[in-house]
PDB file of N, CA and C in Angstrom:
ATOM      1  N   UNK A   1     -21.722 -11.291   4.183  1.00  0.00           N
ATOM      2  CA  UNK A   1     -22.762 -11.583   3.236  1.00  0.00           C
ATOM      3  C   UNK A   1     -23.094 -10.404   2.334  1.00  0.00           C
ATOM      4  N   UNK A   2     -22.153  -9.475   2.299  1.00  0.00           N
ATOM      5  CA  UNK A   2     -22.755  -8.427   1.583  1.00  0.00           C
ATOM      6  C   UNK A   2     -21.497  -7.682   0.365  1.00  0.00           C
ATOM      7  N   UNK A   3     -21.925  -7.982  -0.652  1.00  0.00           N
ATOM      8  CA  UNK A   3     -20.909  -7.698  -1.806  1.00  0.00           C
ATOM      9  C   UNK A   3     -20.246  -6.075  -1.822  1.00  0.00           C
ATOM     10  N   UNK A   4     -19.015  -5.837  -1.912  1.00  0.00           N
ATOM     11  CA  UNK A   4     -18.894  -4.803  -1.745  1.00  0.00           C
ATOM     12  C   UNK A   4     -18.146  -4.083  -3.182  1.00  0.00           C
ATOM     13  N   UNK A   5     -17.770  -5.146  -4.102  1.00  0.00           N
ATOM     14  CA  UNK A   5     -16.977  -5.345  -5.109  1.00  0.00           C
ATOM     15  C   UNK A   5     -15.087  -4.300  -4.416  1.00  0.00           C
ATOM     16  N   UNK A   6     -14.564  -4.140  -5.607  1.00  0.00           N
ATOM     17  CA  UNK A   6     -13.232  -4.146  -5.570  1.00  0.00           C
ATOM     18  C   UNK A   6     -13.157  -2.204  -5.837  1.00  0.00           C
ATOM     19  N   UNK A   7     -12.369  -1.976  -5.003  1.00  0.00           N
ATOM     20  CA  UNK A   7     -11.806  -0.501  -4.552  1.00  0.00           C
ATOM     21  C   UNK A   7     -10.443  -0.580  -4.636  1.00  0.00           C
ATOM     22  N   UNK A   8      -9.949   1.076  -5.467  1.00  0.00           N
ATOM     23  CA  UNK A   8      -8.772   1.291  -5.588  1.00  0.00           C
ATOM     24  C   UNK A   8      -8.186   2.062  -4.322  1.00  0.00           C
ATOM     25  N   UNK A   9      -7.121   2.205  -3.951  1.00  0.00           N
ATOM     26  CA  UNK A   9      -5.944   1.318  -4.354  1.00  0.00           C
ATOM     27  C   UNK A   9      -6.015  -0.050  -3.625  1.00  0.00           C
ATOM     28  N   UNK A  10      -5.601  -0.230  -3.602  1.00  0.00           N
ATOM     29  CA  UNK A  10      -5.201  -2.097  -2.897  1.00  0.00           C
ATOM     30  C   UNK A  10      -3.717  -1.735  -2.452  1.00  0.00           C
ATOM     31  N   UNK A  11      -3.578  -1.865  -0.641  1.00  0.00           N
ATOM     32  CA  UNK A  11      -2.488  -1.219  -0.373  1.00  0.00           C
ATOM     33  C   UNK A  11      -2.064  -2.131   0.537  1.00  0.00           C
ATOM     34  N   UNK A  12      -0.722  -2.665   0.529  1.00  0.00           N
ATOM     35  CA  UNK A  12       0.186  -3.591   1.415  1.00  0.00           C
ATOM     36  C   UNK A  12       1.268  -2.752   2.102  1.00  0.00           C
ATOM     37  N   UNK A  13       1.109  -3.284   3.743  1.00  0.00           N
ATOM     38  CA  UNK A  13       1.953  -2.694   4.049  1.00  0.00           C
ATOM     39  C   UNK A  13       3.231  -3.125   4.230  1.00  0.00           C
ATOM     40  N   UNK A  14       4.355  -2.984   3.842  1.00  0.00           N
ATOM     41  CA  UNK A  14       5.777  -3.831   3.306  1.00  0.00           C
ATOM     42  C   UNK A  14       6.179  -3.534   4.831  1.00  0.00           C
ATOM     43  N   UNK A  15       7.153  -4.706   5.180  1.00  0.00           N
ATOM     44  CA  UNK A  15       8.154  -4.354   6.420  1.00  0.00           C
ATOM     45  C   UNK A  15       9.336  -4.710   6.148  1.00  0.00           C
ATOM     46  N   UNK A  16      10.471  -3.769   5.873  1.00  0.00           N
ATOM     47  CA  UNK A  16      11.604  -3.570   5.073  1.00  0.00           C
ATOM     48  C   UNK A  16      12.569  -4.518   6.474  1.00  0.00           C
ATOM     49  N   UNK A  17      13.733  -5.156   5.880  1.00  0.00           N
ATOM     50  CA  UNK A  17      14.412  -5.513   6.715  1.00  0.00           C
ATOM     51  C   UNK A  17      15.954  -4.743   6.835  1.00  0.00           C
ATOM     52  N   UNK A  18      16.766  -4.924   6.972  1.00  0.00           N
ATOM     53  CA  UNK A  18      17.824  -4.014   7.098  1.00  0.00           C
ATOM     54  C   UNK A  18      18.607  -3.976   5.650  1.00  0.00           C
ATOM     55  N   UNK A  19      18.682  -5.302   5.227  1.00  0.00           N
ATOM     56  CA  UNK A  19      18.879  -5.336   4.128  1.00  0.00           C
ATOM     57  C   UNK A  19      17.974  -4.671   2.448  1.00  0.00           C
ATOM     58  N   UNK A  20      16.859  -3.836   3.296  1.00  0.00           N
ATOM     59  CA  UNK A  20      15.955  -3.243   2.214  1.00  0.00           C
ATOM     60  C   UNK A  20      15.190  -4.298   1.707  1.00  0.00           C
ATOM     61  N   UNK A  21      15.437  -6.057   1.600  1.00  0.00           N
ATOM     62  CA  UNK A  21      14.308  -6.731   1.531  1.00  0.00           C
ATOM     63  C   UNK A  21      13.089  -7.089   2.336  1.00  0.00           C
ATOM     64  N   UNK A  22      12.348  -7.523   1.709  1.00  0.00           N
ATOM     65  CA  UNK A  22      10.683  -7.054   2.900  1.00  0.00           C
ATOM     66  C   UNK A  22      10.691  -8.584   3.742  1.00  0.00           C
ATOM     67  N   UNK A  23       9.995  -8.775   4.617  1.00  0.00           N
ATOM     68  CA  UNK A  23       9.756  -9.309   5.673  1.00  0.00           C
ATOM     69  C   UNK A  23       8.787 -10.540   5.331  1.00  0.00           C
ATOM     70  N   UNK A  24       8.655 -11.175   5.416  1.00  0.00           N
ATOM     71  CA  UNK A  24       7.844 -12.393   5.114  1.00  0.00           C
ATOM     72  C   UNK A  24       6.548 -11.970   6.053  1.00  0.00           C
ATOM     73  N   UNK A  25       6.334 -10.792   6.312  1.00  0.00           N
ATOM     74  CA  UNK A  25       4.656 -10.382   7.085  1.00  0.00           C
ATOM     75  C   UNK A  25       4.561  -9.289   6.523  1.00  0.00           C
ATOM     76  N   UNK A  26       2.942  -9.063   5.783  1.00  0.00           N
ATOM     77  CA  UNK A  26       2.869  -7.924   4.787  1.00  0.00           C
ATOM     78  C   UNK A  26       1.100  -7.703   5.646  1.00  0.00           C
ATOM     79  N   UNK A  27       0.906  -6.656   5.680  1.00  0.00           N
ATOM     80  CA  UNK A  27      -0.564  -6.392   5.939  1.00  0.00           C
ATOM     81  C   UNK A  27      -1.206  -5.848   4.835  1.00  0.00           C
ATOM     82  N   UNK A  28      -2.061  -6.301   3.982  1.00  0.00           N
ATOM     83  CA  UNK A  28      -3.144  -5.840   2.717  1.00  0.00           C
ATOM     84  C   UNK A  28      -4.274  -4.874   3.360  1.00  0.00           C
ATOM     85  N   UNK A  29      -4.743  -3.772   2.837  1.00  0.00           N
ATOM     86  CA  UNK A  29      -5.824  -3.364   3.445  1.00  0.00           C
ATOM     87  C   UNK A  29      -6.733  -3.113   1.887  1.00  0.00           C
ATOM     88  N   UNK A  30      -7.608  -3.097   1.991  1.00  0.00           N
ATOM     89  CA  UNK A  30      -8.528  -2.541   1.065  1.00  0.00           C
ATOM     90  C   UNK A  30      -9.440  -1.480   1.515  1.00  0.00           C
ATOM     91  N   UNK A  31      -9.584  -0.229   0.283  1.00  0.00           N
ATOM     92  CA  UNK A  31     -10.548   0.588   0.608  1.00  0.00           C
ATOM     93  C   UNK A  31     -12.159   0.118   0.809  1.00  0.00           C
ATOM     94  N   UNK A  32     -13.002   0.593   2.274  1.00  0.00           N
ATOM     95  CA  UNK A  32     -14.393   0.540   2.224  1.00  0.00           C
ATOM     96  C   UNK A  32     -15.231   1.281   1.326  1.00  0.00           C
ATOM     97  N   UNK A  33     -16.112   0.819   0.553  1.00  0.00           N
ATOM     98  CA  UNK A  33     -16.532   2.099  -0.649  1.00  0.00           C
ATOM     99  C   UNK A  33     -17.221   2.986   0.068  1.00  0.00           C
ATOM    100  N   UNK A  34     -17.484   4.127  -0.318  1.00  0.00           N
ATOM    101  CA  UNK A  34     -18.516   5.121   0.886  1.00  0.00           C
ATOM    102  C   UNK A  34     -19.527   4.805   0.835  1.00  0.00           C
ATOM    103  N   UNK A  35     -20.768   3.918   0.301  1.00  0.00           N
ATOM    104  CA  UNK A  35     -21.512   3.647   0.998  1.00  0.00           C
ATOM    105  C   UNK A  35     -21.963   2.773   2.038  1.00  0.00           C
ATOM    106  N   UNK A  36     -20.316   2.587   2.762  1.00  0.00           N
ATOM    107  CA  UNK A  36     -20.430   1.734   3.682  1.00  0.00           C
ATOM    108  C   UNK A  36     -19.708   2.035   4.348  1.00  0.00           C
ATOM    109  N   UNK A  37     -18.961   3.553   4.831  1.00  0.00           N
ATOM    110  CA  UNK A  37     -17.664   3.877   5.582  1.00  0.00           C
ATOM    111  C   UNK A  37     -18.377   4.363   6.777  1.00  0.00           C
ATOM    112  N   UNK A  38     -19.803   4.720   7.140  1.00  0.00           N
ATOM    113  CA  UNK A  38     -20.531   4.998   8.144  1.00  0.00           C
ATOM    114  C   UNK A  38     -20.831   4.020   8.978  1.00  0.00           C
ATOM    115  N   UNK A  39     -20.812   2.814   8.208  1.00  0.00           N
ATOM    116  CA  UNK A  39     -21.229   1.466   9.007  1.00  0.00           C
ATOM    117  C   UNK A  39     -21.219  -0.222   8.244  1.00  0.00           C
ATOM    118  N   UNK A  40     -19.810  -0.506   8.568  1.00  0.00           N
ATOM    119  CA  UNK A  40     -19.056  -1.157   7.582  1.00  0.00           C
ATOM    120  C   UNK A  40     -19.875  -2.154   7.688  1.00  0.00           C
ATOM    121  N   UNK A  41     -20.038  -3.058   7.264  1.00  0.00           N
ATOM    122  CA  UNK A  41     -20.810  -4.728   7.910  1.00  0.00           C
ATOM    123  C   UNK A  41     -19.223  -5.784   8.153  1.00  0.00           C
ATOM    124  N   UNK A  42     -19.742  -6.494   9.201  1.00  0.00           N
ATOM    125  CA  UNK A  42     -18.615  -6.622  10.125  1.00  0.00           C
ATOM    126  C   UNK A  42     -18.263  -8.203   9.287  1.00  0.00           C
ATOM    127  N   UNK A  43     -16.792  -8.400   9.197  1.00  0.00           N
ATOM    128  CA  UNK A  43     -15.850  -9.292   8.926  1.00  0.00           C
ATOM    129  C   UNK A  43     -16.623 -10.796   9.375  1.00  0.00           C
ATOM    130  N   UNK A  44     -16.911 -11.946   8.646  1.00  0.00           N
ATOM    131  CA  UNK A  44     -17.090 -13.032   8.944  1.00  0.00           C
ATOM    132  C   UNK A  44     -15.837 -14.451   9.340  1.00  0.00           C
ATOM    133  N   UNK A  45     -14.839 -13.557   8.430  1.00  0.00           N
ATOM    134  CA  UNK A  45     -13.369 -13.943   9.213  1.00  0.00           C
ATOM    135  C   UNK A  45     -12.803 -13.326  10.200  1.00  0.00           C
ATOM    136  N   UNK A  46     -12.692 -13.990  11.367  1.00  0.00           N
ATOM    137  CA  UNK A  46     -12.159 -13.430  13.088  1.00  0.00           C
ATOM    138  C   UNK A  46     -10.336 -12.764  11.815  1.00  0.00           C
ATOM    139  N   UNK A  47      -9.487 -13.323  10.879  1.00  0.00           N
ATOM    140  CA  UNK A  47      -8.542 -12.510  10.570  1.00  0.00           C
ATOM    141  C   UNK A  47      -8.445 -11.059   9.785  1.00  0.00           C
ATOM    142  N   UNK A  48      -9.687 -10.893   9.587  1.00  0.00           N
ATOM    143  CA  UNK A  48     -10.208  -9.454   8.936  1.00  0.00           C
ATOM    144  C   UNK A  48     -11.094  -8.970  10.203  1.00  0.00           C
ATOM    145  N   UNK A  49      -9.818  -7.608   9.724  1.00  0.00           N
ATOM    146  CA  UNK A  49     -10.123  -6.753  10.808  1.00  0.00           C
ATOM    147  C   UNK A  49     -10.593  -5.010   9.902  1.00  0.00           C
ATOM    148  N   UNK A  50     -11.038  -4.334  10.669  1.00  0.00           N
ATOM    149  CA  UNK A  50     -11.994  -3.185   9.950  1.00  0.00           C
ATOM    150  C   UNK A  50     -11.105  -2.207  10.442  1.00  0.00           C
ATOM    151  N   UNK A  51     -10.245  -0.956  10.083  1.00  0.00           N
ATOM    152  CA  UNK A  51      -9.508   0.151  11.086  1.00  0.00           C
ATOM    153  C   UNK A  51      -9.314   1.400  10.478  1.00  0.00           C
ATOM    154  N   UNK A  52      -9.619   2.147  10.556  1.00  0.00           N
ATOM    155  CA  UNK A  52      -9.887   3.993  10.189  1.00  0.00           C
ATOM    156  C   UNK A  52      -8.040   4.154  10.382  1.00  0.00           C
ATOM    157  N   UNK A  53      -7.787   4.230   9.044  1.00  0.00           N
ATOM    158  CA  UNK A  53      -6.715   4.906   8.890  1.00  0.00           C
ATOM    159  C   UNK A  53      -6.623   6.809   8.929  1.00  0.00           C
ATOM    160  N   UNK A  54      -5.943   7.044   9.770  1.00  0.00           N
ATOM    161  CA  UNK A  54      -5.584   8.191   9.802  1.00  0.00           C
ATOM    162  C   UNK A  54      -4.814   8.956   8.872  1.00  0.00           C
ATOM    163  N   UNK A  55      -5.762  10.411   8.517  1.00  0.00           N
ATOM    164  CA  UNK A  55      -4.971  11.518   7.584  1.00  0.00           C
ATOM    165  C   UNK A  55      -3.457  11.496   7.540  1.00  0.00           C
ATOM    166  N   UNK A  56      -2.963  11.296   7.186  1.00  0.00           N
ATOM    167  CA  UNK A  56      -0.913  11.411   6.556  1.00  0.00           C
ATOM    168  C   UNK A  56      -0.521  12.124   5.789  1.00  0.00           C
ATOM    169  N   UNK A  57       0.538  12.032   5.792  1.00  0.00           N
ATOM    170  CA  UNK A  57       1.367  12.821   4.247  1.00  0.00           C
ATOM    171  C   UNK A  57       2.341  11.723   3.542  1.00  0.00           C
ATOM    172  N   UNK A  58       2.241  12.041   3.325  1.00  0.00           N
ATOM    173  CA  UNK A  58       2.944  10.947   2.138  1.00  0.00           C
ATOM    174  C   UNK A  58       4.160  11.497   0.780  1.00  0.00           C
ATOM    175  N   UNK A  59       5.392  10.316   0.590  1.00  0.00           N
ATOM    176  CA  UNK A  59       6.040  10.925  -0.179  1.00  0.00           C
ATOM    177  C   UNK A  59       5.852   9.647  -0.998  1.00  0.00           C
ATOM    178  N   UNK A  60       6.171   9.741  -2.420  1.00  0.00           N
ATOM    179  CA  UNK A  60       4.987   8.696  -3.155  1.00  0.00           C
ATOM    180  C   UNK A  60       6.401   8.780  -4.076  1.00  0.00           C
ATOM    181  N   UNK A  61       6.365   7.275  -4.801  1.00  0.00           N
ATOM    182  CA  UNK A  61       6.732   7.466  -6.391  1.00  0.00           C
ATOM    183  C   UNK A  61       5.872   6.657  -7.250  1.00  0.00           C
ATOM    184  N   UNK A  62       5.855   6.440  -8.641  1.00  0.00           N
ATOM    185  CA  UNK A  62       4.766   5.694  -9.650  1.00  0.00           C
ATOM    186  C   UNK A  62       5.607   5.102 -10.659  1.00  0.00           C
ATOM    187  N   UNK A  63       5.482   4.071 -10.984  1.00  0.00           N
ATOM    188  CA  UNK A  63       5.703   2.810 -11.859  1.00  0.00           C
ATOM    189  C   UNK A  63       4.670   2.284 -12.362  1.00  0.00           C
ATOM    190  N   UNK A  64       4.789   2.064 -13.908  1.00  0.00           N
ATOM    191  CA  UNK A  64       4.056   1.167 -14.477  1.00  0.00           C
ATOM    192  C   UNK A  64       4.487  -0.534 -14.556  1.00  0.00           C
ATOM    193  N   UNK A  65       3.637  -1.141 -15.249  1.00  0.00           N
ATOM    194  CA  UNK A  65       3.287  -2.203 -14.966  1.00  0.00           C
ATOM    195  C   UNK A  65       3.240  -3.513 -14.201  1.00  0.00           C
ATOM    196  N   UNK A  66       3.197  -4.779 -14.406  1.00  0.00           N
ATOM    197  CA  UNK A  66       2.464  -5.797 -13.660  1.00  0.00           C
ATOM    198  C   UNK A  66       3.600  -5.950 -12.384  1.00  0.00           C
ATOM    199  N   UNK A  67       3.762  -5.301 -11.418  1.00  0.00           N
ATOM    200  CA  UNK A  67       4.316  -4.684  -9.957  1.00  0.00           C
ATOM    201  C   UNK A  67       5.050  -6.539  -9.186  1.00  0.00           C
ATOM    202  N   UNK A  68       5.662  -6.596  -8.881  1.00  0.00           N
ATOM    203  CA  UNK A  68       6.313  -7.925  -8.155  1.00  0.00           C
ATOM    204  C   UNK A  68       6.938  -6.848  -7.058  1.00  0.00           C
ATOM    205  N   UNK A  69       7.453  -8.346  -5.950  1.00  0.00           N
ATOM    206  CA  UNK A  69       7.987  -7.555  -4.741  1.00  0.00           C
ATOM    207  C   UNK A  69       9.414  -6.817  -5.325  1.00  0.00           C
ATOM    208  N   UNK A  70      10.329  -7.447  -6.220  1.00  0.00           N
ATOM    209  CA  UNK A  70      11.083  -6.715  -6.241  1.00  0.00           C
ATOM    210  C   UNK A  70      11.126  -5.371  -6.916  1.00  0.00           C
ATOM    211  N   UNK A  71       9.848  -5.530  -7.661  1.00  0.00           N
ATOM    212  CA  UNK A  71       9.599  -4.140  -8.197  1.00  0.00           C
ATOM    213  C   UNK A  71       9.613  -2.874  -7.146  1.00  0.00           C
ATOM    214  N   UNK A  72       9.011  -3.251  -5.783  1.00  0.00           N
ATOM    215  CA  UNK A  72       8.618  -2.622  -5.071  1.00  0.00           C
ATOM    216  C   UNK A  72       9.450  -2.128  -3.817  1.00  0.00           C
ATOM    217  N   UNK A  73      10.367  -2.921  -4.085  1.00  0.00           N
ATOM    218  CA  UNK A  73      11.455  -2.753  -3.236  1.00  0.00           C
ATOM    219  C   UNK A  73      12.679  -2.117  -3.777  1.00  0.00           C
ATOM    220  N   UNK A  74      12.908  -2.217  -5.225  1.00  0.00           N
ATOM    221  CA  UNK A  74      13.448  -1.082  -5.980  1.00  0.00           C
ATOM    222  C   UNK A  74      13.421  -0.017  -6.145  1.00  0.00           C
ATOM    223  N   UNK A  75      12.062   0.244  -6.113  1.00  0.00           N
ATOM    224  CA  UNK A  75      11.606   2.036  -6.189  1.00  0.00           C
ATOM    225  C   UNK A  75      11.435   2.327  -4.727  1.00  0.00           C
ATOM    226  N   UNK A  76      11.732   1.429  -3.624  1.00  0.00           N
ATOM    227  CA  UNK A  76      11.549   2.341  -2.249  1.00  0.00           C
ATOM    228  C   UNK A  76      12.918   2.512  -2.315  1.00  0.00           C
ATOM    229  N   UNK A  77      13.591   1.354  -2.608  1.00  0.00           N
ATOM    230  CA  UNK A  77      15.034   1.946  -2.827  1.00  0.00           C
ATOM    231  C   UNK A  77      15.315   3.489  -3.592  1.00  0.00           C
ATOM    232  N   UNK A  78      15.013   3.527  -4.310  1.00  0.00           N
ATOM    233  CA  UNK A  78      14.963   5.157  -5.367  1.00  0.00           C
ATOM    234  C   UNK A  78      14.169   6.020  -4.641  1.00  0.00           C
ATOM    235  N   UNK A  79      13.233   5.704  -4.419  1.00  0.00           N
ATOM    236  CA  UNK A  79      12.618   7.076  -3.399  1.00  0.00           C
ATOM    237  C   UNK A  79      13.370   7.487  -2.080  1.00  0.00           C
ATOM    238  N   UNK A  80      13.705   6.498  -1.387  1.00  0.00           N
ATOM    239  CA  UNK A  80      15.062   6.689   0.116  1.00  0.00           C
ATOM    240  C   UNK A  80      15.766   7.555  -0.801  1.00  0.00           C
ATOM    241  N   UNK A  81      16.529   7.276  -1.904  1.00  0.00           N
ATOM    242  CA  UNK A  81      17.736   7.694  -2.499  1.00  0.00           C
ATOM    243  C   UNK A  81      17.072   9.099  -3.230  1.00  0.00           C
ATOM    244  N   UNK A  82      16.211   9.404  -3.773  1.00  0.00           N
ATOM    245  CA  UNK A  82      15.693  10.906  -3.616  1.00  0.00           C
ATOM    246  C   UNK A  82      15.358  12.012  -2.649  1.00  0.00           C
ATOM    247  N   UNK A  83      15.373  10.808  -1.621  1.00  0.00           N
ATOM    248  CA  UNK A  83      14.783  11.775   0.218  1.00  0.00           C
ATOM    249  C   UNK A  83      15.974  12.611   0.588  1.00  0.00           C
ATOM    250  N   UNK A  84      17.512  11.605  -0.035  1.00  0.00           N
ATOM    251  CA  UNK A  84      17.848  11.644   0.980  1.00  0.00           C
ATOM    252  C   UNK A  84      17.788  11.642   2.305  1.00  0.00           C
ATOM    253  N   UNK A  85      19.128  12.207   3.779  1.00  0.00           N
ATOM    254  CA  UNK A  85      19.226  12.240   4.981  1.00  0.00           C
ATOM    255  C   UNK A  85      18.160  12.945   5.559  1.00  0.00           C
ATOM    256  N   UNK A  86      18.093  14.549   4.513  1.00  0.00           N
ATOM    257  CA  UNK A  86      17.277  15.349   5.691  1.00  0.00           C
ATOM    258  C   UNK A  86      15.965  15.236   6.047  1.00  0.00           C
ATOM    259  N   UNK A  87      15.364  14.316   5.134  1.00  0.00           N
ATOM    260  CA  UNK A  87      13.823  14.327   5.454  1.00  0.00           C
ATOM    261  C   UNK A  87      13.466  13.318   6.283  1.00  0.00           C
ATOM    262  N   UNK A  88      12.404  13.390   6.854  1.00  0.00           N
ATOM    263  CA  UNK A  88      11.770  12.686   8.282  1.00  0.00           C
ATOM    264  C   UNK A  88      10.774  12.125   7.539  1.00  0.00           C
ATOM    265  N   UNK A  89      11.082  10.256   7.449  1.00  0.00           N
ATOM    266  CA  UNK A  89      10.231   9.590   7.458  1.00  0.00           C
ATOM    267  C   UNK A  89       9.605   8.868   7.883  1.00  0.00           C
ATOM    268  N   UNK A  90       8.991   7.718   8.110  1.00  0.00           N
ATOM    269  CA  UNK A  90       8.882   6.357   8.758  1.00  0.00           C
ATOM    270  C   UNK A  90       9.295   5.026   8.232  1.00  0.00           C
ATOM    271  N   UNK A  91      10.796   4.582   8.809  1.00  0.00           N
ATOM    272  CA  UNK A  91      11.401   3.697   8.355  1.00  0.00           C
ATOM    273  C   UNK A  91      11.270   2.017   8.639  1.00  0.00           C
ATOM    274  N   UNK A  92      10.305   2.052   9.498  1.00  0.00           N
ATOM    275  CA  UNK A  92       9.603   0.490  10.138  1.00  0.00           C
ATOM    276  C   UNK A  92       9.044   0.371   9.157  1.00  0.00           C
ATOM    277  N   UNK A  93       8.099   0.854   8.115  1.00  0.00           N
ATOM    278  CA  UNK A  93       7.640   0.157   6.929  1.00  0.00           C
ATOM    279  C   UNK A  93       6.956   0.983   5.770  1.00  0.00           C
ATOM    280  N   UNK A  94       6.725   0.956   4.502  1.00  0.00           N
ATOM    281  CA  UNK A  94       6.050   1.912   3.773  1.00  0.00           C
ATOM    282  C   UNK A  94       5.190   0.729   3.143  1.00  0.00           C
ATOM    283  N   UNK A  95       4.127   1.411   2.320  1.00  0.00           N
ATOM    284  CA  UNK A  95       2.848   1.006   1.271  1.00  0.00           C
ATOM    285  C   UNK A  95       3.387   0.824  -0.020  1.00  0.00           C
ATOM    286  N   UNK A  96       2.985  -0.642  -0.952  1.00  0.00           N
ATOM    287  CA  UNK A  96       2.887  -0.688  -1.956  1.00  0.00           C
ATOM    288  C   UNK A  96       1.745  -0.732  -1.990  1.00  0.00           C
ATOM    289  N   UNK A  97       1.445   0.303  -3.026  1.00  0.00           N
ATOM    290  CA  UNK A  97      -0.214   0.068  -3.563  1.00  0.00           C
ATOM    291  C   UNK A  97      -0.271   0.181  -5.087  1.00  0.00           C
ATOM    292  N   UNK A  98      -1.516  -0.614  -5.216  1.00  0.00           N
ATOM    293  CA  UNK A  98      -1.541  -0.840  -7.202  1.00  0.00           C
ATOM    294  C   UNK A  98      -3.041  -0.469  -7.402  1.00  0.00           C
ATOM    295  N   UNK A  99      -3.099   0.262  -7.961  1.00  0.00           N
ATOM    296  CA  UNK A  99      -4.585   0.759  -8.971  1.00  0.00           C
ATOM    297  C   UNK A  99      -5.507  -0.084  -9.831  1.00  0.00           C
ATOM    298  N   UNK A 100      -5.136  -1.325 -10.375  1.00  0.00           N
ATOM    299  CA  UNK A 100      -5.593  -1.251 -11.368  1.00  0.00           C
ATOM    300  C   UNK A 100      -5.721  -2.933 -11.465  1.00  0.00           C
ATOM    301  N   UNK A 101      -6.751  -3.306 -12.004  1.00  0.00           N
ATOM    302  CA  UNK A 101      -7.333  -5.096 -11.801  1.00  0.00           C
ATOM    303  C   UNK A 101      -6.405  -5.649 -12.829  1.00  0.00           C
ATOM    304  N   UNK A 102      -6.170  -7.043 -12.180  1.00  0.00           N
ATOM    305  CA  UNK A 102      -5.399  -7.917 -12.847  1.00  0.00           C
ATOM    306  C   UNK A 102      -4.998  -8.009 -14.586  1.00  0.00           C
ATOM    307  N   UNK A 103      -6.220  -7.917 -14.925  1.00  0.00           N
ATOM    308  CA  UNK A 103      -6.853  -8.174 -16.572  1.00  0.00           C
ATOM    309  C   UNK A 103      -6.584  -6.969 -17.524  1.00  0.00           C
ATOM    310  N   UNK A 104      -5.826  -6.156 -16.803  1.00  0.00           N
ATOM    311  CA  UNK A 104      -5.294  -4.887 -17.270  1.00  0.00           C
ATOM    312  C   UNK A 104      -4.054  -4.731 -17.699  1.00  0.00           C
ATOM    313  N   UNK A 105      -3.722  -5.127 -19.142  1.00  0.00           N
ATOM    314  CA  UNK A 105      -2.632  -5.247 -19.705  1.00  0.00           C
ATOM    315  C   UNK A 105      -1.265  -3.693 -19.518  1.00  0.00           C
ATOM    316  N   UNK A 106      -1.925  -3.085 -19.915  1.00  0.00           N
ATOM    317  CA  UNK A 106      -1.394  -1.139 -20.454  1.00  0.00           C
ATOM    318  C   UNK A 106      -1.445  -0.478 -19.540  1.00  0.00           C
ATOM    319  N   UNK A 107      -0.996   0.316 -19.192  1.00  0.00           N
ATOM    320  CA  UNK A 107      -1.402   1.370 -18.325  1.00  0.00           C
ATOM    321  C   UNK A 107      -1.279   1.485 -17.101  1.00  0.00           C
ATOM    322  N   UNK A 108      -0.728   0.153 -16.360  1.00  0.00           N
ATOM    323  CA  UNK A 108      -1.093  -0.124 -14.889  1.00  0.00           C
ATOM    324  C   UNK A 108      -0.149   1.179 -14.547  1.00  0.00           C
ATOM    325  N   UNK A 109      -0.602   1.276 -13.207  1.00  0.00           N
ATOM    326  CA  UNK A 109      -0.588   2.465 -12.089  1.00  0.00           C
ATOM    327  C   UNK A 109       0.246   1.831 -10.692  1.00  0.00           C
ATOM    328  N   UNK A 110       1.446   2.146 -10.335  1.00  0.00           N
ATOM    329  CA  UNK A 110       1.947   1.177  -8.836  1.00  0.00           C
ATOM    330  C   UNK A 110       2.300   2.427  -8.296  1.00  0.00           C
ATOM    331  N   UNK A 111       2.449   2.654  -6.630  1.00  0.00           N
ATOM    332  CA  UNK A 111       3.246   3.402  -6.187  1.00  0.00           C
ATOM    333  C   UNK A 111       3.645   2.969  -4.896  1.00  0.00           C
ATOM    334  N   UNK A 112       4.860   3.639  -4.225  1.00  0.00           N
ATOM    335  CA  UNK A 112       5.545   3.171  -3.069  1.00  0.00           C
ATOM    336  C   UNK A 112       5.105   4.379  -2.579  1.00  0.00           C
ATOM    337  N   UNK A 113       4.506   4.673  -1.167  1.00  0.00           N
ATOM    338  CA  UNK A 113       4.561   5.532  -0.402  1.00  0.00           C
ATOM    339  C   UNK A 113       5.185   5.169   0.986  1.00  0.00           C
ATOM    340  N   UNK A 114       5.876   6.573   1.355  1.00  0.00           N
ATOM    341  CA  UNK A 114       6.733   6.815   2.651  1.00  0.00           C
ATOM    342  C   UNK A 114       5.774   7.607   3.431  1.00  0.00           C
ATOM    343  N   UNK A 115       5.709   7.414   4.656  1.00  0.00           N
ATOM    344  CA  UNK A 115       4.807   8.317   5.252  1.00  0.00           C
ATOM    345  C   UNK A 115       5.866   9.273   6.625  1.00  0.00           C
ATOM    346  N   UNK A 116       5.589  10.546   5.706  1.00  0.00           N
ATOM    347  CA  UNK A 116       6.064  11.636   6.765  1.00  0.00           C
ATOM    348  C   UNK A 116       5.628  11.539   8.454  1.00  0.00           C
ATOM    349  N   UNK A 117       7.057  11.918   8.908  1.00  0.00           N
ATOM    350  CA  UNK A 117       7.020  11.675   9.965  1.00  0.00           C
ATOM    351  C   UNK A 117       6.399  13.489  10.916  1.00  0.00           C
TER     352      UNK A 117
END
C-alpha cells in the first residue's frame, strides 16, 4: 500500500545456457529508494521477495538504446570476448540492467554486468 515510484537501474538476472542464449527464468530486482532501505514495507505478493544484495565487483559494458534480449546477449557475448580466459568470473549468470523509463526516446543507458569472482 505504499507508493514507492520507479528506481534506477532495473536489473534482471539472465541465466545463460551453454549455447550463450538465456534461459526462459530471469529474476528482475528493483532498487529500494533510501527512504525505505532501513525498513522496507513488506511485499503484498507471497512472489515478491525483499533481499540485501551484497557489495561486488563488477565488469560492466554500455549500449545505447531500446535493449531486447538479444541485445543483451550480444554484448555479454563481447564482454566474455574482452575478458578473455584469464579473468575470474561468474559464469551461472550475469545482470542486464537499463537506466532509463520507457518514454525515453535518445539517450538510453543498458549495461551487462559480470560479477568478479
Amino acid at each position: 500500500g505504499v507508493g514507492m515510484g520507479m528506481t534506477a537501474p532495473v536489473s534482471i538476472t539472465a541465466f545463460p545456457a551453454e549455447d550463450g542464449s538465456l534461459q526462459h527464468k530471469v529474476k528482475v530486482s528493483l532498487r529500494i529508494p533510501s527512504q525505505f532501505q532501513a525498513n522496507p514495507p513488506c511485499p503484498s505478493d507471497e512472489s515478491v521477495k525483499i533481499e540485501e544484495r551484497e557489495g561486488m565487483t563488477i565488469y560492466s559494458t554500455q549500449f545505447g538504446g531500446y535493449a531486447k534480449e538479444v541485445d543483451y546477449v550480444n554484448y555479454a557475448a563481447k564482454l566474455k570476448s574482452a575478458l578473455g580466459s584469464e579473468v575470474a568470473y561468474r559464469k551461472d549468470f550475469y545482470f542486464c540492467s537499463g537506466y532509463d523509463p520507457p518514454m525515453k526516446p535518445y539517450g538510453r543507458r543498458n549495461e551487462v554486468w559480470f560479477v568478479k569472482e
